[in-house]
Protein backbone atom coordinates (compact mmCIF):
# COMPACT_ATOMS: atom_id res chain seq x y z
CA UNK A 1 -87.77 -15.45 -11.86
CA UNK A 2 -85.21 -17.77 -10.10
CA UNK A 3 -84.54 -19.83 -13.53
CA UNK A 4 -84.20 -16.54 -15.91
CA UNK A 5 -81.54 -15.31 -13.46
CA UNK A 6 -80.09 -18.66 -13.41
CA UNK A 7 -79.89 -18.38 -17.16
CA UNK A 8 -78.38 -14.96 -17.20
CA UNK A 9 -75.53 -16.46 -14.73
CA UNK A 10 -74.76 -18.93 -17.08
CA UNK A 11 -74.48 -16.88 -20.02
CA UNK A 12 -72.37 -14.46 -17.57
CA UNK A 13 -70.65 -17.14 -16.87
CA UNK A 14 -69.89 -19.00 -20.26
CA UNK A 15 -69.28 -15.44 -22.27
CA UNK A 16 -66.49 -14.72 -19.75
CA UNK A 17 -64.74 -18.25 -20.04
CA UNK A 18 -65.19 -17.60 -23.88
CA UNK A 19 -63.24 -14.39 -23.50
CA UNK A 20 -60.80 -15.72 -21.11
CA UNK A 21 -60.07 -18.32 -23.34
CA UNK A 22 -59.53 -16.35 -26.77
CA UNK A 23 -57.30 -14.21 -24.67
CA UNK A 24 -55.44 -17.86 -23.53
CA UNK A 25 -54.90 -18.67 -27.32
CA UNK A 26 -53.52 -15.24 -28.37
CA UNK A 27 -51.11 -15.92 -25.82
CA UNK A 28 -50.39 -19.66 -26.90
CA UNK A 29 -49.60 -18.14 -30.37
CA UNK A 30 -47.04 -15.15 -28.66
CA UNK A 31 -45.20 -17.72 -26.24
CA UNK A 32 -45.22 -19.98 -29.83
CA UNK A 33 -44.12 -16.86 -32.16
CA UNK A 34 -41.10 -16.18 -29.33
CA UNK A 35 -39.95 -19.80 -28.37
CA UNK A 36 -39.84 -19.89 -32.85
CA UNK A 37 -37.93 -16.92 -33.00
CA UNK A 38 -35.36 -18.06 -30.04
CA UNK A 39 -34.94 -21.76 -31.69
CA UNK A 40 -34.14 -20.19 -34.99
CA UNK A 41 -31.86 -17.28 -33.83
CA UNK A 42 -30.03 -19.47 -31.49
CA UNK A 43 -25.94 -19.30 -31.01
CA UNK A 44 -24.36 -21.77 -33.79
CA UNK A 45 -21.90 -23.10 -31.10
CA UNK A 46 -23.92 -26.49 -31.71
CA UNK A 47 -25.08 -28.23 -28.11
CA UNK A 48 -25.24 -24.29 -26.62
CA UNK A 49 -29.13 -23.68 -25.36
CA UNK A 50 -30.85 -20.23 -25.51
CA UNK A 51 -33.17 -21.56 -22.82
CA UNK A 52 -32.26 -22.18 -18.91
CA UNK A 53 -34.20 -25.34 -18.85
């Protein structure tokens, strides 16, 4: 009994990092898609940044 509920944990365990992790790359891709948008649509006043840092 011990090791079936051991193997249910992990699965628990490893769907939910799975999850948490697709939900990590969709938003890699959105902070990707905005810093894109900011480089391109930056001021043309040459060394001026559109980020603080």
């Amino acid at each position: 009994m011990v090791p079936l509920l051991l193997v249910l944990l992990l699965a628990l365990i490893l769907f939910g990092a799975g999850f948490a992790v697709k939900i990590l790359w969709w938003v890699a891709i959105a902070v990707l898609v905005l810093w894109i948008i900011g480089f391109v649509a930056r001021p043309k006043g040459g060394s001026v940044r559109w980020y603080r840092w």
